[in-house]
Protein backbone atom coordinates (compact mmCIF):
# COMPACT_ATOMS: atom_id res chain seq x y z
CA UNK A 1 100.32 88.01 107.85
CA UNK A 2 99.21 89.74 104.50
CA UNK A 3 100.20 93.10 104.18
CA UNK A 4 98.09 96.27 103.74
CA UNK A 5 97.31 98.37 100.53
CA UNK A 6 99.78 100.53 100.14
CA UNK A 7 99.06 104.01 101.67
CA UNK A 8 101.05 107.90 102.01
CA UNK A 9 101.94 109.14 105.11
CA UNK A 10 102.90 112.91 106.03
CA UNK A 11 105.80 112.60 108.02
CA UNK A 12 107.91 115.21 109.71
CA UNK A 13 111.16 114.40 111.99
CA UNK A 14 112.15 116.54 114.90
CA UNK A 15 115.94 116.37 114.43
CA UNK A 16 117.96 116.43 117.84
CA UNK A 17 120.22 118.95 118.56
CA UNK A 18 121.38 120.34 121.73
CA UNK A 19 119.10 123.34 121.31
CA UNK A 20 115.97 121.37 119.71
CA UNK A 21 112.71 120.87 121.93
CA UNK A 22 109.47 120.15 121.77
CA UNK A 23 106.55 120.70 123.67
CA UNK A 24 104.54 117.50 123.42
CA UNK A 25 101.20 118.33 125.82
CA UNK A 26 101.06 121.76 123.29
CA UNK A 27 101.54 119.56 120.16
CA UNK A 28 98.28 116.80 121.75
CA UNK A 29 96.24 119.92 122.76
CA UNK A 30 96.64 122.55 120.10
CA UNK A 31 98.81 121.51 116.76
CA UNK A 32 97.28 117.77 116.59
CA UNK A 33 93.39 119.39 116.63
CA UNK A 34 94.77 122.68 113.98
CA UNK A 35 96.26 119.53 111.53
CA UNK A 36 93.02 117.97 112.00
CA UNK A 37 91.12 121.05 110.97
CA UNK A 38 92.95 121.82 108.49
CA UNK A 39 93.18 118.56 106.43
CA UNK A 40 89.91 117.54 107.56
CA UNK A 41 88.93 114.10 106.22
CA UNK A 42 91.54 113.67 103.82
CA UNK A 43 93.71 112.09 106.11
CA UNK A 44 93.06 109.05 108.39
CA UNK A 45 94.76 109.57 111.05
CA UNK A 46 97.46 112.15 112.69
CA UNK A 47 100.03 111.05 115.55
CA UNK A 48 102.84 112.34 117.47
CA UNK A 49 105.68 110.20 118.83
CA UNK A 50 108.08 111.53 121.41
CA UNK A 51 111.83 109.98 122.24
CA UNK A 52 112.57 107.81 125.33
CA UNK A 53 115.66 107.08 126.75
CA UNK A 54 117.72 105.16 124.69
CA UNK A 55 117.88 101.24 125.99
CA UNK A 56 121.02 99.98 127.02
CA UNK A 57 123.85 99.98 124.83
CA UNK A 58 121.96 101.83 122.07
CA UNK A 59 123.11 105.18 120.95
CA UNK A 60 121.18 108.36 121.39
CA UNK A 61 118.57 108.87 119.24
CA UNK A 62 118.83 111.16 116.12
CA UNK A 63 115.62 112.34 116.65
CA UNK A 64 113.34 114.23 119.82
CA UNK A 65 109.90 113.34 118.24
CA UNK A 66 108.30 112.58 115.07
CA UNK A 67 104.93 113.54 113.47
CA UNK A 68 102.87 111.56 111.15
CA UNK A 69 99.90 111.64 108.87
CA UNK A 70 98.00 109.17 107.21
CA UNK A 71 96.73 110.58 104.15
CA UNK A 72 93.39 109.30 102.66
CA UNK A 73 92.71 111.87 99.84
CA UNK A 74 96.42 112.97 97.94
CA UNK A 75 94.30 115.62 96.37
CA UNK A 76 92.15 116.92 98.77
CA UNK A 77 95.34 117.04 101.08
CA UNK A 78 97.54 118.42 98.87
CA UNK A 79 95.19 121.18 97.98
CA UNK A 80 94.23 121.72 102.34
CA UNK A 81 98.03 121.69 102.86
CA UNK A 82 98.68 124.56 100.54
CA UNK A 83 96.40 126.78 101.61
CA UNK A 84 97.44 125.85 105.41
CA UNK A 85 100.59 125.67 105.53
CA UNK A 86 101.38 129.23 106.52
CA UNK A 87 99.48 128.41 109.95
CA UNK A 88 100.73 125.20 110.17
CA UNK A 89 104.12 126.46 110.30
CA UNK A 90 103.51 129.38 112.66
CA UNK A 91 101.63 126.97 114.88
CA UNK A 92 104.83 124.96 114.74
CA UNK A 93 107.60 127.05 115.84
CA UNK A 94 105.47 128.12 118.80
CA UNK A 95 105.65 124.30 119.72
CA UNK A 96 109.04 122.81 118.81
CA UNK A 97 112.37 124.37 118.46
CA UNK A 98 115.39 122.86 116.34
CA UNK A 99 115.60 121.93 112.76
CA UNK A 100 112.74 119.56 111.36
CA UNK A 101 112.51 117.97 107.86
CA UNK A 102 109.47 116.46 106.34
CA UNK A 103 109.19 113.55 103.39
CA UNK A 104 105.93 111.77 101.98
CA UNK A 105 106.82 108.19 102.73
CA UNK A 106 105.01 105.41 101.43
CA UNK A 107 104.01 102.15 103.06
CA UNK A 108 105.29 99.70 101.06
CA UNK A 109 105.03 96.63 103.73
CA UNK A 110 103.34 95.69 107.02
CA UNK A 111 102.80 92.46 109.30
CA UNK A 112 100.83 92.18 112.43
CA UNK A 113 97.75 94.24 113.22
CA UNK A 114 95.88 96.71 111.74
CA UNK A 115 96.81 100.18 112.17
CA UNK A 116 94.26 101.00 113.82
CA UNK A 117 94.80 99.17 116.68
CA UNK A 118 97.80 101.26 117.50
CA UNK A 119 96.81 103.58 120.26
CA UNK A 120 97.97 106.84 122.35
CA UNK A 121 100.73 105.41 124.90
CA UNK A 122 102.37 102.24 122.93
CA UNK A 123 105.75 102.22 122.53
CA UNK A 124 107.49 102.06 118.88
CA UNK A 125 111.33 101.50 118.05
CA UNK A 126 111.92 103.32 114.72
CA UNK A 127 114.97 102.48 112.53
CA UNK A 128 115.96 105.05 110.07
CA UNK A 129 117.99 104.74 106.87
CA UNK A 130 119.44 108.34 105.76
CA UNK A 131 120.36 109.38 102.50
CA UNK A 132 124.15 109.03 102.72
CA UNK A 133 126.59 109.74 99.96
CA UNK A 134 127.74 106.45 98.27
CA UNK A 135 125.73 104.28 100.24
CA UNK A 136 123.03 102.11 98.40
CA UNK A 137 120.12 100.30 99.74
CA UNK A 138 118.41 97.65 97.97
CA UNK A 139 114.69 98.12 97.65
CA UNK A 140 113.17 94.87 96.67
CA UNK A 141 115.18 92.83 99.55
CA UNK A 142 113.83 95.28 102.31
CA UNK A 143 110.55 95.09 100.88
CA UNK A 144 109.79 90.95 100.28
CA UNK A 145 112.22 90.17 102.94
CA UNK A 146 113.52 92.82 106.00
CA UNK A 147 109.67 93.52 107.15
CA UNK A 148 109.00 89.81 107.40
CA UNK A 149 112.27 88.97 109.00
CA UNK A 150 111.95 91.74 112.02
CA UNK A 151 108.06 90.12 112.53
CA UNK A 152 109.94 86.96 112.37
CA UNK A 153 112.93 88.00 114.65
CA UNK A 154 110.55 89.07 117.33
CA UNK A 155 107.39 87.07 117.34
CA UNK A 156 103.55 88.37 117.59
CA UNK A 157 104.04 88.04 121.35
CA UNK A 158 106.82 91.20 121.30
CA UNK A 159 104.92 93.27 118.50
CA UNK A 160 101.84 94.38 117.11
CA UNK A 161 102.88 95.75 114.46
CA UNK A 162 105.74 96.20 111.52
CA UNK A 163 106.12 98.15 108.65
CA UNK A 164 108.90 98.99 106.25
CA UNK A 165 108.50 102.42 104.64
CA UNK A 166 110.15 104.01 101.50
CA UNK A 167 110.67 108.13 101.26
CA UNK A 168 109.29 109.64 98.50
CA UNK A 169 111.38 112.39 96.60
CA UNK A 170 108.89 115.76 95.68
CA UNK A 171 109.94 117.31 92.52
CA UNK A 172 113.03 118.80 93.48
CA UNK A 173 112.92 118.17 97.27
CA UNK A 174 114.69 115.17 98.00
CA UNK A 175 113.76 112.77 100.96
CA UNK A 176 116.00 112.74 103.43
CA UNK A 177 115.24 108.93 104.58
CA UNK A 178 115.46 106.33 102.38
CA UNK A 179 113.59 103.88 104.13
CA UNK A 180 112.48 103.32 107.39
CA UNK A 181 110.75 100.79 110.07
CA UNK A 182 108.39 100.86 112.71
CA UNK A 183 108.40 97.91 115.10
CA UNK A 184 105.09 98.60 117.59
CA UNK A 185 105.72 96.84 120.93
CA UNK A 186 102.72 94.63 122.17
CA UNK A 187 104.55 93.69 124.92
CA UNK A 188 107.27 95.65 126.29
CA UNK A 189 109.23 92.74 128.53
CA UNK A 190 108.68 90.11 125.96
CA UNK A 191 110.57 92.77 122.91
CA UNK A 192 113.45 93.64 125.15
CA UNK A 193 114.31 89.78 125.96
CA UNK A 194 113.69 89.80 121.86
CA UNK A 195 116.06 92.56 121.40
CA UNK A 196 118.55 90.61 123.12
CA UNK A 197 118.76 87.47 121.67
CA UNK A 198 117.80 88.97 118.16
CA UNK A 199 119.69 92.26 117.64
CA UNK A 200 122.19 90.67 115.65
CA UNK A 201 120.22 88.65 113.61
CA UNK A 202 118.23 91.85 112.85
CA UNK A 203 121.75 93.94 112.28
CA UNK A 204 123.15 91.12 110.07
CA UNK A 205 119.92 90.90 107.35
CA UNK A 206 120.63 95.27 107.73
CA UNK A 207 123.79 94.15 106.01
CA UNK A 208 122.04 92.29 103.35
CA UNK A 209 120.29 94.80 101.87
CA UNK A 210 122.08 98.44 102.65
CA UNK A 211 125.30 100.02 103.18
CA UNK A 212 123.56 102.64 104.96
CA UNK A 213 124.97 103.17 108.59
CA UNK A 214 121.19 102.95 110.18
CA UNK A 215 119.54 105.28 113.06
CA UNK A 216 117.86 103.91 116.15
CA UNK A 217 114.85 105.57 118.13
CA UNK A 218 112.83 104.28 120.99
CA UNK A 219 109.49 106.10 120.77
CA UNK A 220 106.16 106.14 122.31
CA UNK A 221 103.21 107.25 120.74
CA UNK A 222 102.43 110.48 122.94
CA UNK A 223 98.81 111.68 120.70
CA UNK A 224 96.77 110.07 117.82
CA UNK A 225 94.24 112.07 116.22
């Protein structure tokens, strides 16, 4: 499958915690349309994913939810999110509690369908890879190879969709993620009979290309905007 231009997304992780919430029917009803407002058309497209129970034998996720947004226009966003972000924020701790961090990530590798044709209600298992002291990842294996081995591992039937991500440091803020993935489930039966005969294939080409101890999540997309 080719892969897409290479595009900037807004994306903000709900860390979990033992105090952290969020209120997702708030976020869909009242932060997704203020974001929207706000940024206008220089972004694509806005979603929300929320955490589900963590499959068998995976650990608990690091994360309660995660925002995203697609930017179209870097300059007409940057110059909407500065003058918003005051409300953005308030609007924000009236609808998720618990420490979040945000990074500009950058697509830098996709397989499978467009975008696009990721709706409200599909599933998505998310793989982080956190900055961790000492630990290197290799950037031009998970970009030529990782994406297309995961579309590889688990077959058009299982997925939609994959992409391979790379955080983008601002200035002085840092990302916290080096890289991540998004694997969008087509097929929900057909990826967890995947997952079982190809989690360690996909954990051994992890090895090839980071040190980095990775972090799981199985998401569903809960809003797009």
């Amino acid at each position: 499958q080719p892969a897409a231009a290479p595009s900037l997304c807004l994306t903000m992780v709900f860390q979990n915690t033992a105090k952290s919430r969020i209120d997702a029917d708030r976020y869909a009803s009242k932060h997704l349309p203020l974001l929207r407002k706000i940024y206008g058309d220089s972004v694509e497209r806005i979603e929300l994913r929320t955490t589900q129970a963590s499959a068998p034998g995976m650990p608990p996720s690091p994360v309660i939810a995660t925002g995203h947004v697609w930017i179209k226009d870097v300059r007409a966003f940057s110059q909407a999110l500065q003058a918003g972000s005051a409300e953005i924020n308030r609007d924000l701790d009236a609808t998720a509690k618990g420490p979040r961090v945000s990074q500009v990530d950058l697509l830098v590798a996709s397989a499978g369908d467009p975008l696009p044709e990721v709706k409200s209600g599909q599933q998505v298992f998310m793989t982080f890879f956190p900055v961790q002291e000492g630990k290197t990842l290799d950037k031009d294996y998970f970009k030529a190879n990782h994406v297309a081995k995961l579309y590889s591992i688990f077959g058009a039937q299982a997925l939609r969709r994959v992409e391979g991500t790379f955080g983008q440091d601002q200035g002085s803020a840092k990302a916290t993620y080096v890289a991540t993935t998004n694997l969008y489930i087509r097929d929900r039966g057909a990826y967890d009979d995947a997952m079982k005969q190809g989690m360690n294939d996909m954990i051994d080409d992890i090895k090839k290309f980071t040190t980095i101890t990775p972090l799981f999540s199985d998401m569903r997309i809960t809003a797009v905007g």
